[in-house]
N, C-alpha and C. Protein backbone atom coordinates (compact mmCIF):
# COMPACT_ATOMS: atom_id res chain seq x y z
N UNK A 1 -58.80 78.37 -18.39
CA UNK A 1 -60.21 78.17 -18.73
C UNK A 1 -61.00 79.46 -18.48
N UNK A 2 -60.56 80.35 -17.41
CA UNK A 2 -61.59 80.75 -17.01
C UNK A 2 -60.81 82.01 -18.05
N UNK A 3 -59.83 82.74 -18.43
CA UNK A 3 -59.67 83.63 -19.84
C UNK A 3 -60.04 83.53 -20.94
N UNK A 4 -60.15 81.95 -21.19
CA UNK A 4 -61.11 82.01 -22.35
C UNK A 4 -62.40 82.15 -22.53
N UNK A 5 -62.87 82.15 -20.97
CA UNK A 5 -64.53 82.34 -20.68
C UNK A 5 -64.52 83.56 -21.49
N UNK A 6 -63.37 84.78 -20.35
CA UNK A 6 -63.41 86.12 -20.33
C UNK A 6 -63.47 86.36 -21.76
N UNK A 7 -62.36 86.05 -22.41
CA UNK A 7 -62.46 86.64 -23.97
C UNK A 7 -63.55 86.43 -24.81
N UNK A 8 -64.09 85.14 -24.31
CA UNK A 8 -65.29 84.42 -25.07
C UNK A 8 -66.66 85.49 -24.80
N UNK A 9 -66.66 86.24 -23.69
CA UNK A 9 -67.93 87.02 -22.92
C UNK A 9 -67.30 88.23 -23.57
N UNK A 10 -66.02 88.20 -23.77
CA UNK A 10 -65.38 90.41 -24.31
C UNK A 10 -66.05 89.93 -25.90
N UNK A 11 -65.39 88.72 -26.62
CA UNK A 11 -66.25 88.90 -27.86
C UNK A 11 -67.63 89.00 -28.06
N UNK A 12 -68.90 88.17 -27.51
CA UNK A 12 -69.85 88.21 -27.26
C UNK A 12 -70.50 90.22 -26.96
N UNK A 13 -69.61 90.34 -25.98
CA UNK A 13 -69.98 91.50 -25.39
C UNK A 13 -69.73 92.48 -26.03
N UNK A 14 -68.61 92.64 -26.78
CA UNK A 14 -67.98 93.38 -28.42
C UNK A 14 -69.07 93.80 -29.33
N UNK A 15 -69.44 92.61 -29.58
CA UNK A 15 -70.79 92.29 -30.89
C UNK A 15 -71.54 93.02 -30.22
N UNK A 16 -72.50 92.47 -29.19
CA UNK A 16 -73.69 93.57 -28.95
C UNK A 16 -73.70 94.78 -28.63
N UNK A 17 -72.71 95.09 -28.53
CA UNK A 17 -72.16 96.79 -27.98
C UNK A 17 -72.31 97.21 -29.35
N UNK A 18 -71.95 96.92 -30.46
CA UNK A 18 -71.71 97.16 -31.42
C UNK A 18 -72.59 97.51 -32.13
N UNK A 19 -73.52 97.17 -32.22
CA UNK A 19 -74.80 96.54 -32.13
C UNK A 19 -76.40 97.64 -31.73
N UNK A 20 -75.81 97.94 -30.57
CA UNK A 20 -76.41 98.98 -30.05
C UNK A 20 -76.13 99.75 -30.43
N UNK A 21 -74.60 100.43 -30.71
CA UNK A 21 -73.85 101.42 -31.22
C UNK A 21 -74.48 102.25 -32.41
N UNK A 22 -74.75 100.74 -33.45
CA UNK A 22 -75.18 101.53 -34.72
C UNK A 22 -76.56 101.39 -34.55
N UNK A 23 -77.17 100.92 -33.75
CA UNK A 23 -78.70 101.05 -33.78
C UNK A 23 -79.12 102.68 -33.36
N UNK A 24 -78.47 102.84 -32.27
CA UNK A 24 -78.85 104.11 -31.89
C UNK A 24 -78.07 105.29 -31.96
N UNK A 25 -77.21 105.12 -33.05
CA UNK A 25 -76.15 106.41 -33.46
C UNK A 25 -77.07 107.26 -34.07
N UNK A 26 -75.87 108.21 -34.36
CA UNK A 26 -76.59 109.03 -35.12
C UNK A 26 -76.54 108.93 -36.41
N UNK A 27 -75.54 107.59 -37.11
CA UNK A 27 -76.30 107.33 -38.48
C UNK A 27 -77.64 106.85 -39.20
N UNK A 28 -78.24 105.97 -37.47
CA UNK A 28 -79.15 105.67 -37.65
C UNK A 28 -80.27 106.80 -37.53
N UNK A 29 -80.26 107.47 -37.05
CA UNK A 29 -80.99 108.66 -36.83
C UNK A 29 -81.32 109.42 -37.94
N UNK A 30 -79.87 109.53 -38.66
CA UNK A 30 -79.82 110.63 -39.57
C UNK A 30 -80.08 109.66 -40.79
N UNK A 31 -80.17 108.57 -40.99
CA UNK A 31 -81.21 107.63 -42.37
C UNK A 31 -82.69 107.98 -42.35
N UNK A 32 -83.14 107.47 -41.06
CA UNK A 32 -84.06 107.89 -40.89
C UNK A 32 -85.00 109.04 -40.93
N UNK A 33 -84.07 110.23 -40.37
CA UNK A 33 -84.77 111.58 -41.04
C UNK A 33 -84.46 112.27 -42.04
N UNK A 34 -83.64 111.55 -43.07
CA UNK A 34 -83.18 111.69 -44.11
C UNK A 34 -84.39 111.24 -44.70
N UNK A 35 -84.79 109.72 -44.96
CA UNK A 35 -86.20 109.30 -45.34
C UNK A 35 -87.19 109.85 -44.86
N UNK A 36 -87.55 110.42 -44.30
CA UNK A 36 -88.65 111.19 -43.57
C UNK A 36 -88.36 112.66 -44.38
N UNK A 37 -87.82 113.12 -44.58
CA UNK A 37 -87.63 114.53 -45.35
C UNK A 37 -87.67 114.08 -47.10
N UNK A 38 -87.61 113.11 -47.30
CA UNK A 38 -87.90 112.68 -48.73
C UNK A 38 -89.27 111.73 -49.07
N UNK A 39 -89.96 111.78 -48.02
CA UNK A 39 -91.01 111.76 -48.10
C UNK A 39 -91.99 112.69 -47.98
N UNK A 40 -91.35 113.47 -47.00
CA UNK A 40 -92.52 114.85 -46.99
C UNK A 40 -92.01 115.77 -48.51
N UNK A 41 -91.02 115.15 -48.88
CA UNK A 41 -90.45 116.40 -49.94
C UNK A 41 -91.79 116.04 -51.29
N UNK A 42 -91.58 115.14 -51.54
CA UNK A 42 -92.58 114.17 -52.38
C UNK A 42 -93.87 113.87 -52.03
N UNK A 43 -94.57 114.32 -50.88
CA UNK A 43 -96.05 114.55 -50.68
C UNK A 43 -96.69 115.86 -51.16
N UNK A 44 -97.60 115.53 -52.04
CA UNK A 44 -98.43 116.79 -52.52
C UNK A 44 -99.60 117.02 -51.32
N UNK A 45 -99.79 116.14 -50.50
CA UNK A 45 -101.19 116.14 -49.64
C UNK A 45 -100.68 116.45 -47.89
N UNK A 46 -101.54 117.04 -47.70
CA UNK A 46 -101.18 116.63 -45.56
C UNK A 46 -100.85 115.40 -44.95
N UNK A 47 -101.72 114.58 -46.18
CA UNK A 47 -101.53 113.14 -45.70
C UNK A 47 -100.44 112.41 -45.40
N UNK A 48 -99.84 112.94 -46.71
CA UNK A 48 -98.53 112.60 -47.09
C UNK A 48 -97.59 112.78 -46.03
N UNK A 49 -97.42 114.51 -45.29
CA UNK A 49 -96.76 114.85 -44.53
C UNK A 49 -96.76 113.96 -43.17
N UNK A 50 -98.09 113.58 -42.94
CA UNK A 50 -98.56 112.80 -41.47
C UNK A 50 -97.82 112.22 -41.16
N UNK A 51 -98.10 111.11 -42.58
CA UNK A 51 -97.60 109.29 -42.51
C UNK A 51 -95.74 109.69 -42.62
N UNK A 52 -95.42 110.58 -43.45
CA UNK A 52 -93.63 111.08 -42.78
C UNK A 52 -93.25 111.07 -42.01
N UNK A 53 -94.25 112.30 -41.05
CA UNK A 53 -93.85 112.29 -39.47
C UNK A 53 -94.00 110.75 -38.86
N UNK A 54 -95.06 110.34 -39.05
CA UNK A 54 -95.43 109.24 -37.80
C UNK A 54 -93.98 108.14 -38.41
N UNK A 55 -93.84 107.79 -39.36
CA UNK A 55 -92.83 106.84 -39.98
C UNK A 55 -91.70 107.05 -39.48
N UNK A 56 -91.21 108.37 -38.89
CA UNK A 56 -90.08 109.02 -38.45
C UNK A 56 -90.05 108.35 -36.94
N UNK A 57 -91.31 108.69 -36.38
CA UNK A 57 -91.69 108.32 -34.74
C UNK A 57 -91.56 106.73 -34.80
N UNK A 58 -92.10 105.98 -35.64
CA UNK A 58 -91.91 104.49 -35.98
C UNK A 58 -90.79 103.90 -36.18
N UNK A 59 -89.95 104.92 -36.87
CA UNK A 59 -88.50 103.89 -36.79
C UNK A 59 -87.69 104.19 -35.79
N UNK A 60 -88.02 105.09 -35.02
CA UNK A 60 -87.27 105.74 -33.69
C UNK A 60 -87.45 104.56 -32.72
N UNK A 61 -88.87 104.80 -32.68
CA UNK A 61 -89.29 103.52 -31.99
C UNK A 61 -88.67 102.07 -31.86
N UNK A 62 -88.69 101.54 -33.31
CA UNK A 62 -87.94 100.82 -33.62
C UNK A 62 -86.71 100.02 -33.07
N UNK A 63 -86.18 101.62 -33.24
CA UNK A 63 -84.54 101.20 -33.05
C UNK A 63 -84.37 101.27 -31.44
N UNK A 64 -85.11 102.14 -30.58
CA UNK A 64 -85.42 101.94 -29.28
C UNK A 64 -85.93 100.26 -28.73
N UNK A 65 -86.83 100.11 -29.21
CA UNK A 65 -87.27 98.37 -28.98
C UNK A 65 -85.88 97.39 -29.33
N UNK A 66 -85.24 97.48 -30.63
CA UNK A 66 -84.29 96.60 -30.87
C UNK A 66 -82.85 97.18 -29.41
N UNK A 67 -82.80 97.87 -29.34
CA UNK A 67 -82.23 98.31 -28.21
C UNK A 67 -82.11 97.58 -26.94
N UNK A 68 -83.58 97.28 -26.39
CA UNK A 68 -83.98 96.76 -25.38
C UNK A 68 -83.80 95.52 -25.62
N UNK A 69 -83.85 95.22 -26.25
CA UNK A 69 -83.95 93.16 -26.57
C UNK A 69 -82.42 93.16 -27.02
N UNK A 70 -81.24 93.96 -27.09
CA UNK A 70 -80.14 93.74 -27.23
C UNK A 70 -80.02 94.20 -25.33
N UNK A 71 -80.38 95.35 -24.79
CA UNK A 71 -79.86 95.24 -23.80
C UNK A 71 -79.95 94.16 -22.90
N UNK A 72 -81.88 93.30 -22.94
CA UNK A 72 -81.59 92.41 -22.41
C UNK A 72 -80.79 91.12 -22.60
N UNK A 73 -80.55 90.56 -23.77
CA UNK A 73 -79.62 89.69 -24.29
C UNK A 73 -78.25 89.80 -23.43
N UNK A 74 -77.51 91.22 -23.43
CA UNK A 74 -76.25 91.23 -22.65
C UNK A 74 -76.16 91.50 -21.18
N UNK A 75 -78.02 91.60 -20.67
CA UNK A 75 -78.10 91.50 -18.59
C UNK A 75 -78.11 89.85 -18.88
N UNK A 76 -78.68 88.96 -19.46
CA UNK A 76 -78.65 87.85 -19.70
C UNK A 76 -77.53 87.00 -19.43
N UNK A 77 -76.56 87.34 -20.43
CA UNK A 77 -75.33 87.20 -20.76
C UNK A 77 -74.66 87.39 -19.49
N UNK A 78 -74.40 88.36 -19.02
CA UNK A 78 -73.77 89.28 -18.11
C UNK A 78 -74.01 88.48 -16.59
N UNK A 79 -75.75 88.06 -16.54
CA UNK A 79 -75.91 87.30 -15.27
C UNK A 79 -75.23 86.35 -15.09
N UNK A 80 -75.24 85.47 -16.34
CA UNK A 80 -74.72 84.17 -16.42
C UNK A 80 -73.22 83.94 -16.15
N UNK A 81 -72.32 84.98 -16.44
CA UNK A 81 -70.93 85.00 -16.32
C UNK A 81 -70.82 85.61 -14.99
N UNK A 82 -72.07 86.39 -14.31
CA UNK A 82 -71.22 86.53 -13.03
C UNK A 82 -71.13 85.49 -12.31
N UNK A 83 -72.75 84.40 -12.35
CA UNK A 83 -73.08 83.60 -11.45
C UNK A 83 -71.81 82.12 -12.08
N UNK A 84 -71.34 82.06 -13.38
CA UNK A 84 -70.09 81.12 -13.28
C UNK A 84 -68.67 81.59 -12.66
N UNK A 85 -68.50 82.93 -12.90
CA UNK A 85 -67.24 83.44 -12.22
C UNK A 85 -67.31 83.66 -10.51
N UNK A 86 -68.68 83.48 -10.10
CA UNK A 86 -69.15 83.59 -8.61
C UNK A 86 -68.30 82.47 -8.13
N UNK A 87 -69.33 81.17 -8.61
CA UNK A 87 -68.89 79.60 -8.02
C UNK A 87 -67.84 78.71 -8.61
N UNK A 88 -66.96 79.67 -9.52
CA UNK A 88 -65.96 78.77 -10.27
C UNK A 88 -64.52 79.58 -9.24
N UNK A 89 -65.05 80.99 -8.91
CA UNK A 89 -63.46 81.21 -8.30
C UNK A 89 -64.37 81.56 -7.08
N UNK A 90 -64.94 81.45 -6.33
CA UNK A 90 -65.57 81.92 -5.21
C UNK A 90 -65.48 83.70 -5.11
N UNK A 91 -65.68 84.32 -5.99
CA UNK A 91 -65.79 86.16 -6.48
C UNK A 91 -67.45 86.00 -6.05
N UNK A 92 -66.96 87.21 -5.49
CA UNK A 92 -68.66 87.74 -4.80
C UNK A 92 -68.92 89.19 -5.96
N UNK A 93 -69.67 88.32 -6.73
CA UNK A 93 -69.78 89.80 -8.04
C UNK A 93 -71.36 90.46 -7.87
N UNK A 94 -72.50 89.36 -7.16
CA UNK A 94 -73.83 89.86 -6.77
C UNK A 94 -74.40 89.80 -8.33
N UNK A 95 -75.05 90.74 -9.07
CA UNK A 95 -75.75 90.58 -10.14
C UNK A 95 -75.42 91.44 -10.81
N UNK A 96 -75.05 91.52 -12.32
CA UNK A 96 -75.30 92.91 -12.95
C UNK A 96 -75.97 94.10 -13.06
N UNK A 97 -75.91 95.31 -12.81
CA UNK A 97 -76.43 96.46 -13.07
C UNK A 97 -77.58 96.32 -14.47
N UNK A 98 -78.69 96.62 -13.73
CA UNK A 98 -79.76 97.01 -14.90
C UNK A 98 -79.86 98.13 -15.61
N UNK A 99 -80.35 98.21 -16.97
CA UNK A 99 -80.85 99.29 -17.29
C UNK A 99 -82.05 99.43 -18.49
N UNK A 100 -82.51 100.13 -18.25
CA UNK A 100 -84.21 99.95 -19.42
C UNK A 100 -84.04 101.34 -20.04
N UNK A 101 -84.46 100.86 -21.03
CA UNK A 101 -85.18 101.84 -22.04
C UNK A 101 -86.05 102.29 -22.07
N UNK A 102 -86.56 102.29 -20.93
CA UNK A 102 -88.06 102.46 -20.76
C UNK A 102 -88.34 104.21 -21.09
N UNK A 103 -87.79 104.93 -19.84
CA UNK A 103 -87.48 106.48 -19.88
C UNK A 103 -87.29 106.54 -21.05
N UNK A 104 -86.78 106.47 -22.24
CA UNK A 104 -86.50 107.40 -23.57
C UNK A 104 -87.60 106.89 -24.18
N UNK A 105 -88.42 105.65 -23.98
CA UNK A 105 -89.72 105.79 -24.96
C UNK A 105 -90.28 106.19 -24.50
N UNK A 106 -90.85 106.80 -22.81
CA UNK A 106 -91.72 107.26 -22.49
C UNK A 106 -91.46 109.16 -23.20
N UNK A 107 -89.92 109.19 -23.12
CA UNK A 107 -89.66 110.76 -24.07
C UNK A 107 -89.84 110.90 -25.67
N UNK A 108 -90.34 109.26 -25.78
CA UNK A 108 -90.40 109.62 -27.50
C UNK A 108 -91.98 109.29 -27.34
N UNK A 109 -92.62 109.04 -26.17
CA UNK A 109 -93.99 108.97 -26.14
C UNK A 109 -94.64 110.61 -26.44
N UNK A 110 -93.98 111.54 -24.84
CA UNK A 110 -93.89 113.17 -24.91
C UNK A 110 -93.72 113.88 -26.08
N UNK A 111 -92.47 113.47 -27.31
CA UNK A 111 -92.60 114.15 -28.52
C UNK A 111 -93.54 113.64 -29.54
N UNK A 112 -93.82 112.41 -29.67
CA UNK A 112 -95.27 111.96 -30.14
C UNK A 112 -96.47 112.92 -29.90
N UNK A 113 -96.63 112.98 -28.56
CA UNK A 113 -97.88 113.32 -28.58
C UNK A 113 -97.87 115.02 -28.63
N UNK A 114 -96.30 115.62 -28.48
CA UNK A 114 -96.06 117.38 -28.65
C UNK A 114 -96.77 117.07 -30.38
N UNK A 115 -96.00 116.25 -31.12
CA UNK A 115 -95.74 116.18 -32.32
C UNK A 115 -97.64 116.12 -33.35
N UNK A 116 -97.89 115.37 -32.48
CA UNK A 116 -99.45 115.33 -33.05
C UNK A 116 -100.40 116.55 -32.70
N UNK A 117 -99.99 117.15 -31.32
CA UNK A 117 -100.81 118.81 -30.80
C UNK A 117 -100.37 119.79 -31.73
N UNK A 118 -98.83 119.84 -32.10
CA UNK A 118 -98.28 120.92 -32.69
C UNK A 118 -98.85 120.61 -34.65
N UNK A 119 -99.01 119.63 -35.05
CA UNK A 119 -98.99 119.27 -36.18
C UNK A 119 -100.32 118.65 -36.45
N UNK A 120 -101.57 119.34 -36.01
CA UNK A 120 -102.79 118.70 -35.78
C UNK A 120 -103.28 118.80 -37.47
N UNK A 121 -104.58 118.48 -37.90
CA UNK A 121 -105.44 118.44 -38.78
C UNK A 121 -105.38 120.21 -40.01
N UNK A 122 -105.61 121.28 -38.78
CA UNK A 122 -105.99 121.89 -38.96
C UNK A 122 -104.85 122.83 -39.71
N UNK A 123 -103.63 122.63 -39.09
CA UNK A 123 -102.06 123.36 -39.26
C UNK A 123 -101.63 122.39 -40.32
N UNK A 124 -101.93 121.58 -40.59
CA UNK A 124 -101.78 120.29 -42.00
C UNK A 124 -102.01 121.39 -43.24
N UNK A 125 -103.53 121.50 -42.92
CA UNK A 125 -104.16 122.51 -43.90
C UNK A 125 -103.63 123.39 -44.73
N UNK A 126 -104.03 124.39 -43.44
CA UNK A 126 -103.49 126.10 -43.42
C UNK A 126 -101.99 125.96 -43.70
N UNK A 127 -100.95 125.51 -43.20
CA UNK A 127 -100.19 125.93 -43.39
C UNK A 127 -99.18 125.72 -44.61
N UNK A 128 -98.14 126.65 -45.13
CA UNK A 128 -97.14 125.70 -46.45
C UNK A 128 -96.61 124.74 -45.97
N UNK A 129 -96.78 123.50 -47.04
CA UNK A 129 -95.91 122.37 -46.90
C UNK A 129 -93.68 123.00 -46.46
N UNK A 130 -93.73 123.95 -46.50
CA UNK A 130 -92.15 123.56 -46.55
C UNK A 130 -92.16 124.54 -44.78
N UNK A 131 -93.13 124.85 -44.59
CA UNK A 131 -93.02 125.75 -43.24
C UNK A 131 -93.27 124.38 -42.63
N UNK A 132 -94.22 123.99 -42.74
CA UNK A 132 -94.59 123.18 -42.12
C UNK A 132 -93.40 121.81 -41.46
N UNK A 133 -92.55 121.73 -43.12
CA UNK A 133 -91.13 120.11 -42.74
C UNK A 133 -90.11 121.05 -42.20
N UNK A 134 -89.86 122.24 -42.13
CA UNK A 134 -88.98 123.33 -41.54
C UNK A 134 -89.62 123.11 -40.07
N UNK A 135 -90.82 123.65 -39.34
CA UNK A 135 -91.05 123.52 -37.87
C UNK A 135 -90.86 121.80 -37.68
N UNK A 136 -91.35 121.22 -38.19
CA UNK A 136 -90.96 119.63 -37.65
C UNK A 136 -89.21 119.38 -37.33
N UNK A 137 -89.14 119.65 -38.58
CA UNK A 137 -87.51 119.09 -38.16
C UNK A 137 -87.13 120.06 -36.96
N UNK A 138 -87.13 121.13 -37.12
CA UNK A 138 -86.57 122.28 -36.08
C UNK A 138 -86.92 121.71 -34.76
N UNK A 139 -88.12 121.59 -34.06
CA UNK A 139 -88.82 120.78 -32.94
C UNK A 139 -88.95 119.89 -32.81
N UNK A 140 -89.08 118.20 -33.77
CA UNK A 140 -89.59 116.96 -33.49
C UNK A 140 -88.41 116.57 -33.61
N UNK A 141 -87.64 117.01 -34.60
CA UNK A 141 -86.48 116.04 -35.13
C UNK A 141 -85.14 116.28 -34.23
N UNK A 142 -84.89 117.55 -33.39
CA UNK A 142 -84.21 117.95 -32.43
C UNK A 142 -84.49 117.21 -31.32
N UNK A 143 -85.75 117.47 -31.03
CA UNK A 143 -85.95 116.64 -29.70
C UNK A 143 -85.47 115.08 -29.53
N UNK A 144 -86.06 114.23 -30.69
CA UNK A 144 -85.40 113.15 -31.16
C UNK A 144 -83.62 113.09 -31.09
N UNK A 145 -83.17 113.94 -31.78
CA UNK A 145 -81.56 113.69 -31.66
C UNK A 145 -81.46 114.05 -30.26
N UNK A 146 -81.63 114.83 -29.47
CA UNK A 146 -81.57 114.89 -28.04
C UNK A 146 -81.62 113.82 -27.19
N UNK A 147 -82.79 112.44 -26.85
CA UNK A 147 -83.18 111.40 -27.00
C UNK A 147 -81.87 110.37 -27.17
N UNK A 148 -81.85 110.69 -28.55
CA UNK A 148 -80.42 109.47 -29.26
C UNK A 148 -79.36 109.66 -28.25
N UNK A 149 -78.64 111.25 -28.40
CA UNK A 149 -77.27 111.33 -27.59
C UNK A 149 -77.52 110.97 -26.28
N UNK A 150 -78.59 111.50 -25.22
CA UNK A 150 -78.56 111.18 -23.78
C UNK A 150 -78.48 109.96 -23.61
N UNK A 151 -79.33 108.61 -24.56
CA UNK A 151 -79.27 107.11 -24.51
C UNK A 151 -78.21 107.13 -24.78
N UNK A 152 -77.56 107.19 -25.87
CA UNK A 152 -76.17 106.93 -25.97
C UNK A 152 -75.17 107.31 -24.97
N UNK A 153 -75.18 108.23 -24.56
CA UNK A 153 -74.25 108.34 -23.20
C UNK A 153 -74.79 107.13 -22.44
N UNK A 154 -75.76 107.35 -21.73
CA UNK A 154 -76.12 106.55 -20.65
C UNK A 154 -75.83 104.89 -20.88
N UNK A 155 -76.05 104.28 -22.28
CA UNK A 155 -75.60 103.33 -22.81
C UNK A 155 -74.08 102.88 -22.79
N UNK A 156 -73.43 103.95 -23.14
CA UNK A 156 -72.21 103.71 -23.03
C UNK A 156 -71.19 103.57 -21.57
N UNK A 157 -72.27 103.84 -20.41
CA UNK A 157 -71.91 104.33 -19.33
C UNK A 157 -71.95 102.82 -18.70
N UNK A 158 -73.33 102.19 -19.03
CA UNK A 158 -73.27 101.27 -18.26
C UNK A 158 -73.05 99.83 -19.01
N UNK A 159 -72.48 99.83 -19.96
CA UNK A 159 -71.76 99.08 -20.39
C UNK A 159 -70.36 98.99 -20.26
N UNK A 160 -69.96 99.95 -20.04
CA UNK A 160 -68.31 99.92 -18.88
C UNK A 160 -68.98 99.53 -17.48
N UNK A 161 -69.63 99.89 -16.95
CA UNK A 161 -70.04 99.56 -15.04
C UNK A 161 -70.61 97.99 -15.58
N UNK A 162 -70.90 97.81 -16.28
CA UNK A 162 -71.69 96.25 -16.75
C UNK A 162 -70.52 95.00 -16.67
N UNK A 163 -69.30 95.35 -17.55
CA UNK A 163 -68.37 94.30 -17.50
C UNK A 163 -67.06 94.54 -16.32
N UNK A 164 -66.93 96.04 -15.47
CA UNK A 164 -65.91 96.26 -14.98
C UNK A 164 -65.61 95.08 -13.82
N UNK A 165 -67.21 95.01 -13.28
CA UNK A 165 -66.51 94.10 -11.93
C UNK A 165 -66.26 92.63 -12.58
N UNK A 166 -66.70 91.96 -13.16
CA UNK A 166 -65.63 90.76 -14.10
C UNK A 166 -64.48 91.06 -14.17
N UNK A 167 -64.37 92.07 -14.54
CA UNK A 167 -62.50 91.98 -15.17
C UNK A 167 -61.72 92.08 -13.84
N UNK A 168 -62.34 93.66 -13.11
CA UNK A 168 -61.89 93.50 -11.67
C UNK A 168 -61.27 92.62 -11.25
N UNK A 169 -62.60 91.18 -10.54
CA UNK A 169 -62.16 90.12 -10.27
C UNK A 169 -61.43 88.95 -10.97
N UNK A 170 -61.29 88.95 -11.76
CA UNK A 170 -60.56 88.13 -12.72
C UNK A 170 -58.67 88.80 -12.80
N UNK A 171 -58.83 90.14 -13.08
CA UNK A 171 -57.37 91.03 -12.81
C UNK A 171 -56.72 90.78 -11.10
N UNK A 172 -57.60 90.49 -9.95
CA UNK A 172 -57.39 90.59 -9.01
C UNK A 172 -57.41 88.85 -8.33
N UNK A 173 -57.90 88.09 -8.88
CA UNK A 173 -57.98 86.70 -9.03
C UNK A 173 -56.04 86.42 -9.53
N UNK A 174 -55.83 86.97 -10.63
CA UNK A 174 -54.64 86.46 -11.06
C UNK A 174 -53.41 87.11 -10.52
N UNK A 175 -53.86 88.44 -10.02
CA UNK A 175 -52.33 89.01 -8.89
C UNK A 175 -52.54 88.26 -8.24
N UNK A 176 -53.33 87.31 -7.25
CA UNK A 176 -53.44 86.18 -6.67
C UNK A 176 -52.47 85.21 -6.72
N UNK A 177 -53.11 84.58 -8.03
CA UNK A 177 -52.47 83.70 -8.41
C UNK A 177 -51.05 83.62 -8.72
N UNK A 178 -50.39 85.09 -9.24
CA UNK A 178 -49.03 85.21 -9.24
C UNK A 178 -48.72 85.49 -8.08
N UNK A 179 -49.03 85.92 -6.56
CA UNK A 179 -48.74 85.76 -4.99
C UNK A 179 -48.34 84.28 -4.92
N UNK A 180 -48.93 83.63 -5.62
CA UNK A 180 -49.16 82.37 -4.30
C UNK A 180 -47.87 81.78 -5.62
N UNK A 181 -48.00 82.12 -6.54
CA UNK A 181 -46.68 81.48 -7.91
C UNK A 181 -45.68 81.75 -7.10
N UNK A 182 -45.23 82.87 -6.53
CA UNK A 182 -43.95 83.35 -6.21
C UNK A 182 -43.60 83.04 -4.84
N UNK A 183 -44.77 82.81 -3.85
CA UNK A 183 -44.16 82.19 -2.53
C UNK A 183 -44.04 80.54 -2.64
N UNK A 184 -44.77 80.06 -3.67
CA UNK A 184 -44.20 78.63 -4.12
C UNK A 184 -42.68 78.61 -4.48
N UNK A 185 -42.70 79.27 -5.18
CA UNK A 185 -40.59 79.44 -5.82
C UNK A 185 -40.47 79.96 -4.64
């Protein structure tokens, strides 16, 4: 019973990893400022350029928020299987490891607001449209992929520390159980 929990929580836990994976890869990244560069390519106005950038900052955003409501879904998840694997084999697992997203929107808050000082009203103007999607990408859109990879590490980090002590106890539950198999025979 209690392996089919496990497999039942590795599939579960599969999916949303997965999940996260492509939310915050860098394919998703690179759609996104792919559309954002074909929109500024196709703006004749500053305006045009603005609503690019900010649309760029918006789906970043985005995929950061869907992030969080997947990470909480699997502390959710994650609580629930420690607190049945707690009182079903008496495993002292305590609670899952947290983690927020909070820090990388407050860093996509920082390039927001670099992004609106450096790219104000006035540099809209004055400057050429292609200097202008050349310094963005070079500075906004870097900083952004910077952002993606560090979450992604850190994501990937604690989603191994997230399911290890389950398996732990469950791997160490059943050398157990084959102890006590073999002093029975």
């Amino acid at each position: 019973k209690s392996l089919r929990h496990l497999q039942a929580l590795r599939t579960v836990f599969s999916r949303h990893s997965q999940s996260i994976y492509s939310t915050i890869g860098m394919d998703s990244l690179k759609r996104h400022v792919r559309g954002a560069r074909e929109s500024m390519r196709a703006s004749n106005f500053s305006v045009g350029l603005r609503e690019a950038m900010d649309s760029l900052l918006a789906a970043v955003r985005g995929d950061f928020d869907e992030v969080a409501r997947l990470v909480d879904e699997i502390t959710t998840l994650m609580s629930a299987m420690y607190r049945t694997f707690s009182s079903e084999h008496g495993l002292s697992l305590g609670s899952p490891m947290s983690f927020s997203v909070r820090r990388h929107l407050e860093e996509l808050e920082r390039i927001d607001a670099l992004h609106r000082r450096q790219f104000g009203a006035f540099t809209l103007v004055t400057t050429e449209k292609w200097a202008l999607m050349r310094r963005f990408f070079e500075s906004v859109a870097a900083r952004i992929k910077e952002v993606y990879d560090l979450a992604g590490g850190e994501i990937e980090a604690w989603l191994r520390a997230v399911l290890a002590p389950i398996e732990g106890q469950v791997r160490e539950h059943q050398a157990q159980l084959r102890r006590r198999l073999d002093s029975v025979r």
